[in-house]
C-alpha atoms as a PDB file:
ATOM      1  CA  UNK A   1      15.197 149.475 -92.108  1.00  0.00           C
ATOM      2  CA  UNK A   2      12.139 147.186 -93.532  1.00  0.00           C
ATOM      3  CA  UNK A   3       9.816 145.639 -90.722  1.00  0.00           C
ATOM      4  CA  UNK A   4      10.285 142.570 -88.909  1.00  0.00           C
ATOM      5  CA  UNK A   5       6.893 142.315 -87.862  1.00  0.00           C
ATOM      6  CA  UNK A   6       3.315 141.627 -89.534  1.00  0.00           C
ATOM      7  CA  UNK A   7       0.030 142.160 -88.507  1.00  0.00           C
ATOM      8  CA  UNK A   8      -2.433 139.540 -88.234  1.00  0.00           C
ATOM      9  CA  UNK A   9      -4.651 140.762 -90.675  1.00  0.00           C
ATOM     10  CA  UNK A  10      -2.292 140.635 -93.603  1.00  0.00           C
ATOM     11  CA  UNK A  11      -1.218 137.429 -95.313  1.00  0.00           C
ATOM     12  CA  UNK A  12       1.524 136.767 -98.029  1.00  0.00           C
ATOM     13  CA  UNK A  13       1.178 134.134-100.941  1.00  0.00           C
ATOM     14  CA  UNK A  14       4.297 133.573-102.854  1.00  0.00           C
ATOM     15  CA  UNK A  15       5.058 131.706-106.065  1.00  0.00           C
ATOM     16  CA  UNK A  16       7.826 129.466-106.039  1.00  0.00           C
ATOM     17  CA  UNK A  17       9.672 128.980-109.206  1.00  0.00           C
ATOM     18  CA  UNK A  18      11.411 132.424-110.130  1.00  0.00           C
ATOM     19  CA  UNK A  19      10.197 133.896-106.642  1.00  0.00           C
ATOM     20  CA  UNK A  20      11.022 132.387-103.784  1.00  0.00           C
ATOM     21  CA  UNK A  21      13.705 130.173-105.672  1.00  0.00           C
ATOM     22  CA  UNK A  22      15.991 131.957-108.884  1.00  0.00           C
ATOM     23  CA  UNK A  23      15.248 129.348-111.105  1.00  0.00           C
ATOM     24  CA  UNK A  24      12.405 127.034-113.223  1.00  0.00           C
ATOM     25  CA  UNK A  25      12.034 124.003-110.947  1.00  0.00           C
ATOM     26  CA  UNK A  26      10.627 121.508-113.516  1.00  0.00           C
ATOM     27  CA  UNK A  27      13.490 122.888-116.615  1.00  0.00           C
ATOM     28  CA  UNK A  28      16.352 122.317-113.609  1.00  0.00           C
ATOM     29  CA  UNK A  29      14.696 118.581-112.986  1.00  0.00           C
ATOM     30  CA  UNK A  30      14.463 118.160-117.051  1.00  0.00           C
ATOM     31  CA  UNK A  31      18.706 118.707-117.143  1.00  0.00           C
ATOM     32  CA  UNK A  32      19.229 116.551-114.095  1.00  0.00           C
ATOM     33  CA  UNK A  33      17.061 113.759-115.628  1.00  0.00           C
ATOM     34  CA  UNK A  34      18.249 114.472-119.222  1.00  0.00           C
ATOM     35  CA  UNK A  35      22.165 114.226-117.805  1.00  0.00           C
ATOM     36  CA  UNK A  36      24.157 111.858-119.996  1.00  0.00           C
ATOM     37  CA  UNK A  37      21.247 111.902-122.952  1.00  0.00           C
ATOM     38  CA  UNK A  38      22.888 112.452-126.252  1.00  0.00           C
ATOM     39  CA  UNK A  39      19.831 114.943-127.489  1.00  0.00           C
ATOM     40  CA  UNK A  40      20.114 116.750-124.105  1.00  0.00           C
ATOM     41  CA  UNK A  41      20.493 120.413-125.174  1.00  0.00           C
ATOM     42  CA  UNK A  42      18.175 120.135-127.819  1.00  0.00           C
ATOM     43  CA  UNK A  43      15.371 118.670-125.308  1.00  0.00           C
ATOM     44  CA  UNK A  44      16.218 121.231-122.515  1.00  0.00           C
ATOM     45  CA  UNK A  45      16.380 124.263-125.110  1.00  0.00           C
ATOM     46  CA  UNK A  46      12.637 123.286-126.273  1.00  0.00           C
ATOM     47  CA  UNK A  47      11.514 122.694-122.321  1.00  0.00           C
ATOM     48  CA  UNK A  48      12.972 125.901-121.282  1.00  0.00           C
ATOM     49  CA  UNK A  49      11.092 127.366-124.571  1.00  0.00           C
ATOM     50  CA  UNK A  50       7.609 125.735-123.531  1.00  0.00           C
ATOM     51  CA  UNK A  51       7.973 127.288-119.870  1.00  0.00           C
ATOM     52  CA  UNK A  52       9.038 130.841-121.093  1.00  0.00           C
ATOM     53  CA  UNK A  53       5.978 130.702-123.525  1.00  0.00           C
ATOM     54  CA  UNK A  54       3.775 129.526-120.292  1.00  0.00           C
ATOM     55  CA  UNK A  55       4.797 131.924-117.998  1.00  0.00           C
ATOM     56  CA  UNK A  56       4.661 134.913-120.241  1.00  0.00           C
ATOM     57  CA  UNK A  57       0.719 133.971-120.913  1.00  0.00           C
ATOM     58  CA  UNK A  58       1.466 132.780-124.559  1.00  0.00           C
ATOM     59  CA  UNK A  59       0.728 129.162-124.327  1.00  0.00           C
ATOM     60  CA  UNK A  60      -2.167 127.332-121.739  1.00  0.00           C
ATOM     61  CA  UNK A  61      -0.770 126.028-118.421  1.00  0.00           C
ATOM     62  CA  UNK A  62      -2.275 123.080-119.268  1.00  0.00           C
ATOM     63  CA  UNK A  63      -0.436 122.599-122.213  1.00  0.00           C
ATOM     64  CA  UNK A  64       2.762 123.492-121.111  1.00  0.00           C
ATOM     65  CA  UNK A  65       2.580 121.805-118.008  1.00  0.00           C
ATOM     66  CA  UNK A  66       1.845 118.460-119.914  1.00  0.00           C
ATOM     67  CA  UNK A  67       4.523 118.986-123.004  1.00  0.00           C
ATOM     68  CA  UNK A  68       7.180 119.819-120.871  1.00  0.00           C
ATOM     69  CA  UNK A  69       6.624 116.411-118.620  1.00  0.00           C
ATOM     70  CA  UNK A  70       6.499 114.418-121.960  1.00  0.00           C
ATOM     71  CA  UNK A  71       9.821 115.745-122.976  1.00  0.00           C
ATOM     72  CA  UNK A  72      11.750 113.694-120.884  1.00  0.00           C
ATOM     73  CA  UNK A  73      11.677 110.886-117.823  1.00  0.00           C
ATOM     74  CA  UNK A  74      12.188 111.525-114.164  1.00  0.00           C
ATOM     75  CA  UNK A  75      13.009 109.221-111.313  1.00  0.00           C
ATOM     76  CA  UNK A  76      12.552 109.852-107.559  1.00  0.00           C
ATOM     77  CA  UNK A  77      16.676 110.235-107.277  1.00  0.00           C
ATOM     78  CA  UNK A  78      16.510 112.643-109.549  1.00  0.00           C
ATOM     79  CA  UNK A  79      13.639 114.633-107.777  1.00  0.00           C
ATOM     80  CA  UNK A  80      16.228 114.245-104.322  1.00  0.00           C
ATOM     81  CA  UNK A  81      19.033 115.827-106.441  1.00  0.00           C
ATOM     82  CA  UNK A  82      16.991 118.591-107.477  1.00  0.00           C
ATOM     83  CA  UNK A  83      16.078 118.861-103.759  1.00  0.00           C
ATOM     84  CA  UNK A  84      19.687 119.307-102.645  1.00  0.00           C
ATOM     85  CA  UNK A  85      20.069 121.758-105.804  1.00  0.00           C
ATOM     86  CA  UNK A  86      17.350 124.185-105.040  1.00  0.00           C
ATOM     87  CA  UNK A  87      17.951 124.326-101.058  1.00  0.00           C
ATOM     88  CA  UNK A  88      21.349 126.022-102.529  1.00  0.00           C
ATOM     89  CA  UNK A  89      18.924 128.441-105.110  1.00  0.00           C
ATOM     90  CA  UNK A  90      16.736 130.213-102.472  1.00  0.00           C
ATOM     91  CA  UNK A  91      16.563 133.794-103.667  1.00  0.00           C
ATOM     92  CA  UNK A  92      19.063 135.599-101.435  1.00  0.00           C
ATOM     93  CA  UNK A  93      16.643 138.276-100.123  1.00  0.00           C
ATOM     94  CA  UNK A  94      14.534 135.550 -99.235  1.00  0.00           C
ATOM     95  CA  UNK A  95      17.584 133.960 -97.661  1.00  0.00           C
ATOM     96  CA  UNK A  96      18.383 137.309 -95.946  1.00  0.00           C
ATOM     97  CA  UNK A  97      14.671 137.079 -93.772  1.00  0.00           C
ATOM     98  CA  UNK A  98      14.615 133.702 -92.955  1.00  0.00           C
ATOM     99  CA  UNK A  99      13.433 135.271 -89.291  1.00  0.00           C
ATOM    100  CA  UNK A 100      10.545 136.726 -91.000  1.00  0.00           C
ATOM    101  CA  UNK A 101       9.480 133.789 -92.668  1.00  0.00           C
ATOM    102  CA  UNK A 102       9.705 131.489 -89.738  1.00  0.00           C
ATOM    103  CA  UNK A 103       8.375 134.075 -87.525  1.00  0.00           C
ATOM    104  CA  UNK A 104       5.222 134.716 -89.478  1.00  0.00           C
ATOM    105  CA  UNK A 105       4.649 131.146 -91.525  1.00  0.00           C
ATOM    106  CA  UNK A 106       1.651 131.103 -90.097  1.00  0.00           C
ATOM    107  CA  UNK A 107       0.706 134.318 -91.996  1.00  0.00           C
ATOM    108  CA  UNK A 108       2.336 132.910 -95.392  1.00  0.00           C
ATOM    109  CA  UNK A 109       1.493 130.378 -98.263  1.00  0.00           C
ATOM    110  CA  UNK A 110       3.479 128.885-101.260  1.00  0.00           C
ATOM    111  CA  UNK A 111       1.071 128.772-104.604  1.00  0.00           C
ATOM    112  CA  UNK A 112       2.590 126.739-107.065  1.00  0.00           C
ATOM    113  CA  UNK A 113       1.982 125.063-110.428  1.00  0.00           C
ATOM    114  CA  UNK A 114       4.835 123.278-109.805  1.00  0.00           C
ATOM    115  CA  UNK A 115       5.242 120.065-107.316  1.00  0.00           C
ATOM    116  CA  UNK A 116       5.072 119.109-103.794  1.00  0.00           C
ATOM    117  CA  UNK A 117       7.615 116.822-104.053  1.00  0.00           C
ATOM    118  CA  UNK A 118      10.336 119.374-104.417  1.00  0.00           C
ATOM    119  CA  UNK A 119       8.748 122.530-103.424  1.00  0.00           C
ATOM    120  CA  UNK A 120       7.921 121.240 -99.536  1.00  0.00           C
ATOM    121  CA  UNK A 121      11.831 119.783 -98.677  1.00  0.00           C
ATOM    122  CA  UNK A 122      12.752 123.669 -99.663  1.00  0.00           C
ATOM    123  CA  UNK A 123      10.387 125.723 -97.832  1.00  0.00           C
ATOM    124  CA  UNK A 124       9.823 123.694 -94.842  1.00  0.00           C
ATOM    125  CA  UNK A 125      13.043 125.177 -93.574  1.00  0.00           C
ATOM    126  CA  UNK A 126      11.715 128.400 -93.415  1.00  0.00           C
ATOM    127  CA  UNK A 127       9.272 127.377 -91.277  1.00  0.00           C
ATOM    128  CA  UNK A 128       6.256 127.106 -93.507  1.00  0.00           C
ATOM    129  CA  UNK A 129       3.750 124.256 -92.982  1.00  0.00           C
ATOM    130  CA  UNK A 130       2.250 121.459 -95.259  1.00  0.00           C
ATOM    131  CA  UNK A 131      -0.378 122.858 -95.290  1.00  0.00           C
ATOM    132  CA  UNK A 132       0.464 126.208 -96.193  1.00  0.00           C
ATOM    133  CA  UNK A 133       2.046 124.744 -99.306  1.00  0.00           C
ATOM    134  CA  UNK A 134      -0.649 124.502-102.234  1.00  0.00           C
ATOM    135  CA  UNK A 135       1.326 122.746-105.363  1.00  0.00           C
ATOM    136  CA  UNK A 136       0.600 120.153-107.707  1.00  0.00           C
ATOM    137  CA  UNK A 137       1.690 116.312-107.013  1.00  0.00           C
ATOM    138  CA  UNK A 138       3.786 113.852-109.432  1.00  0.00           C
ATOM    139  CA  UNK A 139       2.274 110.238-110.080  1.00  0.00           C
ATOM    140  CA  UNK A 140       5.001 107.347-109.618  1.00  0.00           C
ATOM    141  CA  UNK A 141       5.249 103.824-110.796  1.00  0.00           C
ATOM    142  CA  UNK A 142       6.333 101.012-108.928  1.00  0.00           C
ATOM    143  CA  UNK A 143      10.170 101.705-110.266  1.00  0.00           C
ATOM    144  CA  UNK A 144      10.167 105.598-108.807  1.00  0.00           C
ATOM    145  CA  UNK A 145       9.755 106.623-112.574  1.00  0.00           C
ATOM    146  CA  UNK A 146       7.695 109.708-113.149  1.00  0.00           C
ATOM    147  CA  UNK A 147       4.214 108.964-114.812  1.00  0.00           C
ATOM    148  CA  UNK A 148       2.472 112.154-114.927  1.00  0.00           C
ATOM    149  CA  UNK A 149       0.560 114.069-112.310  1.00  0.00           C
ATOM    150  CA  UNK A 150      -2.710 114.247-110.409  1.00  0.00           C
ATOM    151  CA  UNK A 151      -4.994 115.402-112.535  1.00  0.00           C
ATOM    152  CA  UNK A 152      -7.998 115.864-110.002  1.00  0.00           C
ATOM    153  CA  UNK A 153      -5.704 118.366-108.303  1.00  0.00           C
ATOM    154  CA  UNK A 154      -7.317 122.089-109.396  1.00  0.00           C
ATOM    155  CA  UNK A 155      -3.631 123.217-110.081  1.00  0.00           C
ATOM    156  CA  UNK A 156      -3.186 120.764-112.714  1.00  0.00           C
ATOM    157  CA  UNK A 157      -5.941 122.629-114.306  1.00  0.00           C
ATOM    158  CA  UNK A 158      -6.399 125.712-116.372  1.00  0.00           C
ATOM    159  CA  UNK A 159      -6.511 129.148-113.597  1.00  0.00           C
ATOM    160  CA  UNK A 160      -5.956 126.685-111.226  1.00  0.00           C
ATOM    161  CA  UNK A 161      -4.613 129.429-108.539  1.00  0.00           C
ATOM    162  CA  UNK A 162      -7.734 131.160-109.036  1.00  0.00           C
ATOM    163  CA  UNK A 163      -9.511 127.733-108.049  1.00  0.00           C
ATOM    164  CA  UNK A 164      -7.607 127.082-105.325  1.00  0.00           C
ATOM    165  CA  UNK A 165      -7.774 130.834-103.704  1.00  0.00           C
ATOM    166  CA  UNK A 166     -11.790 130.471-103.510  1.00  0.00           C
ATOM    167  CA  UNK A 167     -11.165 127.167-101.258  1.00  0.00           C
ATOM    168  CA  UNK A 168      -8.753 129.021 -98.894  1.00  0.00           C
ATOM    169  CA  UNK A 169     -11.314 131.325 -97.557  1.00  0.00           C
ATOM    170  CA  UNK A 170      -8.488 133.743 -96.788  1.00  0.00           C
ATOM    171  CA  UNK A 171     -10.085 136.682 -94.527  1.00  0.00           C
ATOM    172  CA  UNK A 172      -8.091 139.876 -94.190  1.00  0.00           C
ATOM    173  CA  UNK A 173      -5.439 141.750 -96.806  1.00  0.00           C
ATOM    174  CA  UNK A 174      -3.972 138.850 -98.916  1.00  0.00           C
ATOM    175  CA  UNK A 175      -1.399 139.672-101.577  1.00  0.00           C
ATOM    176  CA  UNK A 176      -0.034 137.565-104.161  1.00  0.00           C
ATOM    177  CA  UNK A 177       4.077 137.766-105.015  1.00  0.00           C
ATOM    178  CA  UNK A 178       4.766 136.147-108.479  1.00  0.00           C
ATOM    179  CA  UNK A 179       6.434 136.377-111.461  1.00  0.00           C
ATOM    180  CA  UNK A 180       4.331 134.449-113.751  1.00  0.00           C
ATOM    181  CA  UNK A 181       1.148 135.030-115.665  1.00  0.00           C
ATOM    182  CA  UNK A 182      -0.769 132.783-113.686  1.00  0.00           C
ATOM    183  CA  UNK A 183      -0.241 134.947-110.777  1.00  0.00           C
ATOM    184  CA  UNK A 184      -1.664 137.884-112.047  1.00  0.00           C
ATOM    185  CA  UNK A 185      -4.793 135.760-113.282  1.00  0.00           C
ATOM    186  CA  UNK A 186      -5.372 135.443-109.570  1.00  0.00           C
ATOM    187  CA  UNK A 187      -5.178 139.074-109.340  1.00  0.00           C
ATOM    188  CA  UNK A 188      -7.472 139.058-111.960  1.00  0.00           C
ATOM    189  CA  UNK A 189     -10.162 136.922-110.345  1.00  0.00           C
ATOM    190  CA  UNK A 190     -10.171 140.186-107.580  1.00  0.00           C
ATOM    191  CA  UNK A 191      -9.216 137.127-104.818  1.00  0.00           C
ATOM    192  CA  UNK A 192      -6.402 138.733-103.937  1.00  0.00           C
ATOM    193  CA  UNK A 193      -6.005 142.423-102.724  1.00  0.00           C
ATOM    194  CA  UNK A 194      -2.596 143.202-104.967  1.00  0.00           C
ATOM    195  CA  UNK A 195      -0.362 141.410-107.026  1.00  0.00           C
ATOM    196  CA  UNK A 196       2.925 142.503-106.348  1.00  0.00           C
ATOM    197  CA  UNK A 197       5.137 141.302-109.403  1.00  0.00           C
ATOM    198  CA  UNK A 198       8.923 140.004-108.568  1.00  0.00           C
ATOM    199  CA  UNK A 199      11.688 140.582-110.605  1.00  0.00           C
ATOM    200  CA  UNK A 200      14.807 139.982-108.361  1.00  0.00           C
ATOM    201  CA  UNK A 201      14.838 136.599-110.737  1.00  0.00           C
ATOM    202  CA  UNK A 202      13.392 137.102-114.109  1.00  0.00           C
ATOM    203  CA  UNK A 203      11.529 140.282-115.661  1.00  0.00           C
ATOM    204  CA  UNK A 204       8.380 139.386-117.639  1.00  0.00           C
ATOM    205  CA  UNK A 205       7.565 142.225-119.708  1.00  0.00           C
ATOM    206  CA  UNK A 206       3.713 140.932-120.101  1.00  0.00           C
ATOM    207  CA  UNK A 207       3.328 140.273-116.235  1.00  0.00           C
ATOM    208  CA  UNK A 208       4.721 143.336-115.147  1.00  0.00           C
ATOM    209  CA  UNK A 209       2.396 145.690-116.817  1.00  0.00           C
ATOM    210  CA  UNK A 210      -0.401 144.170-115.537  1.00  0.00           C
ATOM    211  CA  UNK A 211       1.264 144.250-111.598  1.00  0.00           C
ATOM    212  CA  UNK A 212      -0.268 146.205-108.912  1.00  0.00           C
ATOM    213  CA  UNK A 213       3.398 146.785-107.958  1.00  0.00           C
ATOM    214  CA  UNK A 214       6.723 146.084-109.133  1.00  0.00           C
ATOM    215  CA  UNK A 215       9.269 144.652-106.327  1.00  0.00           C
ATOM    216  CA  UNK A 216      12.480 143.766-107.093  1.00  0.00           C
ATOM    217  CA  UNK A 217      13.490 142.115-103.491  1.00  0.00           C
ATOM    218  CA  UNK A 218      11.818 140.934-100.392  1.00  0.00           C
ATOM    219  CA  UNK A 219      12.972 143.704 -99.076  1.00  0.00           C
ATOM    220  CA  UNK A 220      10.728 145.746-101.071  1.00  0.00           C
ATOM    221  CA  UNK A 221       8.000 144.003-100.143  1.00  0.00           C
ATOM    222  CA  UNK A 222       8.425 144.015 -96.473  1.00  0.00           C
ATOM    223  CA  UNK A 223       8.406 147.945 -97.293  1.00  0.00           C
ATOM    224  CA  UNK A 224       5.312 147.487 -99.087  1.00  0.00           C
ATOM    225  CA  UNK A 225       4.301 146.011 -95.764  1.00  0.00           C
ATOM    226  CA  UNK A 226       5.472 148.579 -93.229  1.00  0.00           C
ATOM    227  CA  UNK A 227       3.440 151.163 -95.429  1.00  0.00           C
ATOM    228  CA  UNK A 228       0.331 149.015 -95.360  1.00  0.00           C
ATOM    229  CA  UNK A 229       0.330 149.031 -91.408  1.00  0.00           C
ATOM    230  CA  UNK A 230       1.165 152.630 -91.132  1.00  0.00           C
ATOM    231  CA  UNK A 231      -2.131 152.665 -93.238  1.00  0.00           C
ATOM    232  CA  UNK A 232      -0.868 154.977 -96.572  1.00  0.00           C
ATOM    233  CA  UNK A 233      -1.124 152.155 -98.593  1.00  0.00           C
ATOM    234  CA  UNK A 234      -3.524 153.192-101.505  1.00  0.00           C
END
């Protein structure tokens, strides 16, 4: 039986989309939004192409992050739908240590390209805090329409995770759970300790050969973490 316990020292970052939820946040918002649009399949087919691309390390975050946003218009009752939708989309081994997470939120961060808006309705019920949750923010006009995003924040930017790990100041073991090529590039930057990379979801061919280790449940990384404190971990 995996741990229910965490010492102090050791703290978990997880990416949202494809982690700690099953799907792509921002391609399930795109079909809510593009929902009664006669070119709807065509537009969500080339979304869901731009994200694949961007998460696989073939295309700039940057890019991908602004292309996909221009592909189609979002309201604020759309955002509230995809809320509902992706409280009912947790990952289920996630959903199977909702103790753990609650217990030790303090001890665990969401790092996210995608957005606040959604991503902090969702993980606030397992306990973790605003201001564990590091994501990027949607701009608004005064209808509730979807503009764009906040530029200024570092995770609109290229190896934004990277930018945003040197401002935590994180002290201890810290490893990073993600599916997604920006995940490792945090890895990469030698911020993080190990990048662990999750495949319960989605199985990225050109992120998992560059992964520390290979997990393909929570579960297997709370055994990750019982090893680490029986200090064998190498």
């Amino acid at each position: 039986m995996v741990t229910t316990t965490m010492n102090k020292n050791i703290t978990l970052i997880l990416d949202f989309d494809s982690t700690f939820i099953e799907g792509e946040s921002l391609d399930l918002l795109a079909e809510i939004a593009l929902e009664g649009k006669r070119n709807k399949m065509e537009v969500l087919a080339e979304v869901r192409r731009l994200t694949r691309e961007g998460m696989e390390g073939n295309m700039s975050y940057v890019e991908v992050l602004e292309k996909r946003l221009g592909l189609f218009h979002a309201h604020k009752h759309h955002i509230a739908i995809l809320v509902a939708n992706l409280k009912q989309s947790v990952t289920p081994s996630i959903i199977r240590h909702t103790a753990f997470f609650r217990k030790h939120a303090g001890q665990i961060y969401i790092l996210s390209g995608g957005f606040r808006e959604y991503i902090e309705p969702v993980v606030s019920d397992f306990g973790i805090a605003k201001d564990h949750i590091l994501a990027n923010t949607f701009t608004f006009d005064d209808k509730g329409m979807v503009t764009g995003y906040d530029t200024a924040n570092p995770l609109a930017r290229e190896k934004g995770k990277v930018v945003m790990l040197k401002q935590m100041h994180l002290s201890g073991d810290v490893y990073l759970i993600g599916d997604g090529y920006t995940d490792y590039e945090a890895k990469e930057s030698h911020l993080v300790k190990a990048f662990f990379a999750f495949t319960e979801n989605v199985w990225r061919e050109t992120v998992i050969e560059k992964a520390d280790r290979v997990v393909g449940s929570f579960e297997e990384v709370l055994e990750i973490v019982e090893t680490l404190q029986c200090n064998v971990f190498t």
